[in-house]
N, C-alpha and C. Protein backbone atom coordinates (compact mmCIF):
# COMPACT_ATOMS: atom_id res chain seq x y z
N UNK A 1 0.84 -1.17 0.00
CA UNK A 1 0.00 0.00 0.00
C UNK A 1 0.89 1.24 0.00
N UNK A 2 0.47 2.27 -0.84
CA UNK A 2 1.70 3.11 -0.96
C UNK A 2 0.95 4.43 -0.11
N UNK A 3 1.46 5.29 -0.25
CA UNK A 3 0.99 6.88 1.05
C UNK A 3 0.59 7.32 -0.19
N UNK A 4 -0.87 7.88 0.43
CA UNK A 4 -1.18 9.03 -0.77
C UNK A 4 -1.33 10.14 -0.41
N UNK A 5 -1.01 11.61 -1.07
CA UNK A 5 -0.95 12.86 -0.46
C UNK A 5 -2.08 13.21 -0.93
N UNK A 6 -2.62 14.47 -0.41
CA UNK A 6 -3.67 15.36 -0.79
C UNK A 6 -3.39 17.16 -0.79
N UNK A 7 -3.88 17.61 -1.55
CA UNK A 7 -3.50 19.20 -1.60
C UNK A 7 -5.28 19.73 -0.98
N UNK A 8 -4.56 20.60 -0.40
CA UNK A 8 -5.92 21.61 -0.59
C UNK A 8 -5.40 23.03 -0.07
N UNK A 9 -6.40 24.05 -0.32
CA UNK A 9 -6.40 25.47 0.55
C UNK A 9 -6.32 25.45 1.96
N UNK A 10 -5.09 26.10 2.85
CA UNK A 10 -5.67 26.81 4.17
C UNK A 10 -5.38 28.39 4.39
N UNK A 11 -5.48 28.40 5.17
CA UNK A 11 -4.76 29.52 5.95
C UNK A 11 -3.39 29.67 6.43
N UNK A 12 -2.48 30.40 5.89
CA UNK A 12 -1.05 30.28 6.57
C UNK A 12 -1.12 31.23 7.50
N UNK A 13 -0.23 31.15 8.31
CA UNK A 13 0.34 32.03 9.20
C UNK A 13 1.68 32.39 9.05
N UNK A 14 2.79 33.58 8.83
CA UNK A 14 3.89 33.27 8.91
C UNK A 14 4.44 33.16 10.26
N UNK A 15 5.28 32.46 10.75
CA UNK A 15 6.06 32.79 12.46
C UNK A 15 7.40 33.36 12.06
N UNK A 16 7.79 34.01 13.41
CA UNK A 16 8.79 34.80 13.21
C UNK A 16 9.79 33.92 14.48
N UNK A 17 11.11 33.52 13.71
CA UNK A 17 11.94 32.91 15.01
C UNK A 17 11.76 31.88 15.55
N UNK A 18 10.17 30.77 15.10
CA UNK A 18 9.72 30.07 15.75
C UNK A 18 8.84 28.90 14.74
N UNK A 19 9.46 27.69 15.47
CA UNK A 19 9.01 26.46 14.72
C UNK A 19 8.01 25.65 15.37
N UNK A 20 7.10 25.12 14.63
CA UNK A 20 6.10 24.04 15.44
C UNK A 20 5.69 23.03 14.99
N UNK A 21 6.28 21.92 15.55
CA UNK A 21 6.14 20.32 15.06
C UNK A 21 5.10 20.13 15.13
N UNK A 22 4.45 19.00 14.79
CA UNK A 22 3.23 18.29 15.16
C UNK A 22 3.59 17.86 16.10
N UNK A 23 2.11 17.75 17.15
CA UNK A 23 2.12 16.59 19.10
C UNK A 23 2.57 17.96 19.55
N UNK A 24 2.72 19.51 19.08
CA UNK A 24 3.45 20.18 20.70
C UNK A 24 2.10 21.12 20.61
N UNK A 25 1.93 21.96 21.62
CA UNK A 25 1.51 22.67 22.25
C UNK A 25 2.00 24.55 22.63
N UNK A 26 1.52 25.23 21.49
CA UNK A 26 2.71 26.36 22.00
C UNK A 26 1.40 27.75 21.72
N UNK A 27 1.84 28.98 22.92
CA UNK A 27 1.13 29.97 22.36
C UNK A 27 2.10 31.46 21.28
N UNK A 28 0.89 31.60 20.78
CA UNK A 28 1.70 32.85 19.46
C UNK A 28 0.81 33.67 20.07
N UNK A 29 1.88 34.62 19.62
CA UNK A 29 1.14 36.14 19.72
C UNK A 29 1.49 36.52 18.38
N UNK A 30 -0.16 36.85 18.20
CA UNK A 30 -0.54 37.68 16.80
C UNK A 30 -0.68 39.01 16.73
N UNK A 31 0.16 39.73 16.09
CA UNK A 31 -0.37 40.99 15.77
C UNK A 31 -0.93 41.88 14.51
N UNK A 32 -0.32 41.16 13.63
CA UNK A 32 -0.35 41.34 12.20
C UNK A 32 -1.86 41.30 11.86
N UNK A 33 -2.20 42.35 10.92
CA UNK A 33 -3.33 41.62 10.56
C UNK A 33 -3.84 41.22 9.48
N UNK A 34 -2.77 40.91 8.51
CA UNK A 34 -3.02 39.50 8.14
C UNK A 34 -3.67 38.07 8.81
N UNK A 35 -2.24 38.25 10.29
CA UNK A 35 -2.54 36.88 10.71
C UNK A 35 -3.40 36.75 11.14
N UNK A 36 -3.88 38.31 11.74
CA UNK A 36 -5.35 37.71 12.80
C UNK A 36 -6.61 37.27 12.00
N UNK A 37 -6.55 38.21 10.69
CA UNK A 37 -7.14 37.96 10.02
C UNK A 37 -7.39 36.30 9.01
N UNK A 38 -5.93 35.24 9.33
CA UNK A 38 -6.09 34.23 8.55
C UNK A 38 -6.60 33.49 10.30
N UNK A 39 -6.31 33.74 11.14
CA UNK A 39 -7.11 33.14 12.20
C UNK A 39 -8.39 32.73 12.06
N UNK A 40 -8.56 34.42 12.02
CA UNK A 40 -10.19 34.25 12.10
C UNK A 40 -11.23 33.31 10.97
N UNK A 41 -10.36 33.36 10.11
CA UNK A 41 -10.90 32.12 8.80
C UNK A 41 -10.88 30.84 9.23
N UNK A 42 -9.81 30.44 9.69
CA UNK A 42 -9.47 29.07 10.34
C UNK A 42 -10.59 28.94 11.44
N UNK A 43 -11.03 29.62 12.30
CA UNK A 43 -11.97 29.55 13.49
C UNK A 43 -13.49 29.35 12.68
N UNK A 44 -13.79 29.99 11.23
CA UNK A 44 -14.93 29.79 10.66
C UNK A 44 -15.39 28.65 10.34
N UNK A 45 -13.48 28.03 9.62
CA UNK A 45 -13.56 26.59 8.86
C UNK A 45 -13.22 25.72 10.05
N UNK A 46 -12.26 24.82 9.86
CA UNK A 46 -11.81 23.80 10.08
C UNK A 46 -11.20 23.73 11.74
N UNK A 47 -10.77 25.14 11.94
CA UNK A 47 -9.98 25.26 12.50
C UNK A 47 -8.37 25.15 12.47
N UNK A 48 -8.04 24.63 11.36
CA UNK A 48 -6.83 24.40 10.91
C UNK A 48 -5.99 25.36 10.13
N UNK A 49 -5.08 25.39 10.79
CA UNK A 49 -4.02 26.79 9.98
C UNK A 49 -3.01 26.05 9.53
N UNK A 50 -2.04 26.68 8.74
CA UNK A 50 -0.53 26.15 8.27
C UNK A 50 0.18 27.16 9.15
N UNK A 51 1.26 26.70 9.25
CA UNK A 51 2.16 27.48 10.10
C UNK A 51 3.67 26.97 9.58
N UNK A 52 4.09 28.61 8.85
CA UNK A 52 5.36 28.19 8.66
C UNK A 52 6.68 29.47 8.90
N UNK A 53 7.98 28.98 8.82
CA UNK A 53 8.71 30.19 9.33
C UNK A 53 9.07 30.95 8.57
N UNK A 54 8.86 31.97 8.69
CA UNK A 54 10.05 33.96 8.12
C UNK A 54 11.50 33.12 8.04
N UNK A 55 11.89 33.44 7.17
CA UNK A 55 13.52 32.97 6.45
C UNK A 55 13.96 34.32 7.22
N UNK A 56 13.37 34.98 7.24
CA UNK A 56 14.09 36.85 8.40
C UNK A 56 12.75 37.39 9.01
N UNK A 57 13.09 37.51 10.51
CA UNK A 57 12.32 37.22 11.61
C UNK A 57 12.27 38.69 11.20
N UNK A 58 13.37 39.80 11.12
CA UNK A 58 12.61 41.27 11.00
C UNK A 58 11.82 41.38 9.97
N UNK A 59 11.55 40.93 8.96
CA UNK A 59 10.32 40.83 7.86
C UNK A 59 9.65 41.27 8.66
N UNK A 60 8.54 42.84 7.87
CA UNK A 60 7.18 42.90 9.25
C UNK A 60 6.37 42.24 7.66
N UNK A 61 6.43 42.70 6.54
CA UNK A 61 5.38 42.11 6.23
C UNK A 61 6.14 40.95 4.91
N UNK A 62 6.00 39.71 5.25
CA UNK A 62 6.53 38.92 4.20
C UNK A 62 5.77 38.46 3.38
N UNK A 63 6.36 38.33 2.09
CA UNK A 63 5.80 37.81 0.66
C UNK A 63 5.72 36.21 1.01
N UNK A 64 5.47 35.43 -0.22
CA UNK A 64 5.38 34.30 -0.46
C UNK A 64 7.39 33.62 -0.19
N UNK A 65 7.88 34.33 -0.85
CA UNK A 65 9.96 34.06 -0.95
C UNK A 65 10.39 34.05 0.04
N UNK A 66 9.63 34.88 1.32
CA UNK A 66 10.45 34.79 2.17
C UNK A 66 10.18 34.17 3.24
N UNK A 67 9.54 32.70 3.00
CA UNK A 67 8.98 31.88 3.78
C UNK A 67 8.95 30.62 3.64
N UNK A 68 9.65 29.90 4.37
CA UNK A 68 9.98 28.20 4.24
C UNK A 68 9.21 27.59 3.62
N UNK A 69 9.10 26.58 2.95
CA UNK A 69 8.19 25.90 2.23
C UNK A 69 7.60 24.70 3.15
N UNK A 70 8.29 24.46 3.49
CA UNK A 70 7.42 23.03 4.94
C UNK A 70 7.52 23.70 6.01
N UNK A 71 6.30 23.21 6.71
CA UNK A 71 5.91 23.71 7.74
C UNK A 71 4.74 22.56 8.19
N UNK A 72 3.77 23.20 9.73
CA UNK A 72 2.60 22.01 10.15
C UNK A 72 1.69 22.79 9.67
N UNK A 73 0.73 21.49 10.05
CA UNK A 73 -0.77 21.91 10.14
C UNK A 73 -1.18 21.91 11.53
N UNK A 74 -2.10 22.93 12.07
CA UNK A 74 -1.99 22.97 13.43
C UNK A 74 -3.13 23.24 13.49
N UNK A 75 -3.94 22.80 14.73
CA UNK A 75 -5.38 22.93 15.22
C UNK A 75 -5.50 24.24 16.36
N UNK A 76 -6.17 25.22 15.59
CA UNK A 76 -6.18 26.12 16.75
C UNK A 76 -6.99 25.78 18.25
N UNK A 77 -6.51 25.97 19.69
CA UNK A 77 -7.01 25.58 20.62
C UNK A 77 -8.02 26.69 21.19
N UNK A 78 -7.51 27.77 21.46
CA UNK A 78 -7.93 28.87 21.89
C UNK A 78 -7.28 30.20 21.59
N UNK A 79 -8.36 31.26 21.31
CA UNK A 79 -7.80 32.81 21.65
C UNK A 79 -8.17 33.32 22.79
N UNK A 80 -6.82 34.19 22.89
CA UNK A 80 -7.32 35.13 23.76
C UNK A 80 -7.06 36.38 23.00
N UNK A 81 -8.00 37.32 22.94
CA UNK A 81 -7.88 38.80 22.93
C UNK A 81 -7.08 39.43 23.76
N UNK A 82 -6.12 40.52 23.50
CA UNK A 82 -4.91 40.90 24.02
C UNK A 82 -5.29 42.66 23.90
N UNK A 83 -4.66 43.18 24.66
CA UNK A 83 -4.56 45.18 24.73
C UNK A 83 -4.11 44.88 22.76
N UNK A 84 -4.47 46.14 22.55
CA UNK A 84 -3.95 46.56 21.46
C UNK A 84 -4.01 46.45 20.00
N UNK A 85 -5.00 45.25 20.30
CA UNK A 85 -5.78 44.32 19.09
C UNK A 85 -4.85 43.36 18.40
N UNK A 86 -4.06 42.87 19.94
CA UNK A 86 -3.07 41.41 19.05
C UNK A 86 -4.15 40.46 20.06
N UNK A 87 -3.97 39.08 19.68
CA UNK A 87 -4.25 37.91 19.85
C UNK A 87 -2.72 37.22 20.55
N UNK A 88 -3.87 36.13 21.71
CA UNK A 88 -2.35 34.96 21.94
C UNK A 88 -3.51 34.00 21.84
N UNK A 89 -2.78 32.85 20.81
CA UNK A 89 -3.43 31.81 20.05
C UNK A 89 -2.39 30.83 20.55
N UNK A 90 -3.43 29.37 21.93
CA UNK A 90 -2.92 28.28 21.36
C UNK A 90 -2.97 27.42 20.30
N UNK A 91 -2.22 26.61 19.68
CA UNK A 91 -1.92 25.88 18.79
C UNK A 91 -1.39 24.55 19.40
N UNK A 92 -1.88 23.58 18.50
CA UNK A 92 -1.29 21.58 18.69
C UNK A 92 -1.09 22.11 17.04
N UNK A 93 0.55 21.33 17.13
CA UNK A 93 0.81 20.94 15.86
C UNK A 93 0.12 19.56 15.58
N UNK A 94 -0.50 19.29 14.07
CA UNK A 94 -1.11 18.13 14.13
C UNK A 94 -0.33 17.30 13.06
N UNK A 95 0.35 17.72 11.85
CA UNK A 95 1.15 17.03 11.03
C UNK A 95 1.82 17.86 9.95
N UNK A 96 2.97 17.52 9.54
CA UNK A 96 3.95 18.30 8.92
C UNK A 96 3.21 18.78 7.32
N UNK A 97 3.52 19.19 6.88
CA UNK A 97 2.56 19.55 5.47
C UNK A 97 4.23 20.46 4.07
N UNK A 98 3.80 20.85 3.19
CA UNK A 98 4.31 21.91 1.97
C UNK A 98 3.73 22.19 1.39
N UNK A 99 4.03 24.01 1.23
CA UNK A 99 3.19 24.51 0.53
C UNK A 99 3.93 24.05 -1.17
N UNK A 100 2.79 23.83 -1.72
CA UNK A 100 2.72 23.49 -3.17
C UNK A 100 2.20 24.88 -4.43
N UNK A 101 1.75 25.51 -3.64
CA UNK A 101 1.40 26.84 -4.62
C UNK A 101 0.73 27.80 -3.26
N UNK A 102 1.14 29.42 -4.06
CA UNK A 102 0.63 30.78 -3.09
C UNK A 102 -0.43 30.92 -3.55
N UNK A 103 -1.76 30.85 -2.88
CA UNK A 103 -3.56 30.93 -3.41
C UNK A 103 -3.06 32.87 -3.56
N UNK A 104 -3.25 33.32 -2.06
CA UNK A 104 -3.44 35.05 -2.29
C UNK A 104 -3.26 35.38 -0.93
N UNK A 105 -3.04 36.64 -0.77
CA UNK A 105 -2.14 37.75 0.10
C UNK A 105 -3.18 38.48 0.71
N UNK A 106 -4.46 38.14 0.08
CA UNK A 106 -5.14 39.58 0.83
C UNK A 106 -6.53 39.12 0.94
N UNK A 107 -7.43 38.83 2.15
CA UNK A 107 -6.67 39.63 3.34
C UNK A 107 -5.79 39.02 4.28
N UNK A 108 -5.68 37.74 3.72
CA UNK A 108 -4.76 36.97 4.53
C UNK A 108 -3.62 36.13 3.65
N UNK A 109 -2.82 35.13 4.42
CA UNK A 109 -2.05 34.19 3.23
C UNK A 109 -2.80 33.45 3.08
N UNK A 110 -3.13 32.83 2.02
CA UNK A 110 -3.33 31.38 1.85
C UNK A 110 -2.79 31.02 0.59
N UNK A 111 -2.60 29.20 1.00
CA UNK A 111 -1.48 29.03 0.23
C UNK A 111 -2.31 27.27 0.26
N UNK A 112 -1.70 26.76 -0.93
CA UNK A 112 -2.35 25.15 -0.93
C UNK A 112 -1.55 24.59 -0.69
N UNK A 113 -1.99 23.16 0.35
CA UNK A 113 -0.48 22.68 0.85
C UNK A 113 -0.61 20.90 0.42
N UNK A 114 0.34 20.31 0.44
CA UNK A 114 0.46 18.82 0.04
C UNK A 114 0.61 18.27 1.31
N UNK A 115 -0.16 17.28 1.83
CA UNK A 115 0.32 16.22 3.21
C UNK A 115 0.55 15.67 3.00
């Protein structure tokens, strides 16, 4: 029996400085709003975001180039609303994923990924 992959649309997030396997448990702070904005999509759908890293953590706003190509898929756990209109979002990484093509930038990333 061989592994079969699947593509589809999510929501990316970029992280800055910071990696997340699948099985861990970690909180982000969002400020961007992009990201809060690809949050809030993920909380509509599935709950499921991509999460992958800034190749340069000072990037405030990064393109598609300047962002790793593998990364997880992660189940959002909870927000909290924060002063200032950032978010701290837990996350479970749930399984490693690549993005395979950039969907669009606005108002959030999304990007289609291969598992």
């Amino acid at each position: 029996m061989e592994n079969q992959t699947t593509c589809r649309y999510i929501p990316m997030l970029p992280l800055r400085g910071v990696l997340v396997f699948p099985y861990t448990v970690i909180h982000l702070d969002v400020g961007r709003k992009k990201s809060i904005s690809a949050i809030e999509e993920a909380m509509m759908d599935t709950k499921e975001i991509f999460l992958a890293t800034q190749k340069e953590a000072q990037t405030d706003e990064p393109e598609i180039e300047d962002i790793y190509t593998a990364g997880t898929v992660a189940e959002i756990k909870q927000i909290l609303k924060m002063p200032g209109g950032t978010m701290r979002v837990l996350v479970e990484g749930l399984h490693r994923a690549k993005i395979t093509r950039f969907i669009s930038s606005e108002p959030y990333m999304q990007v289609e990924i291969e598992e």
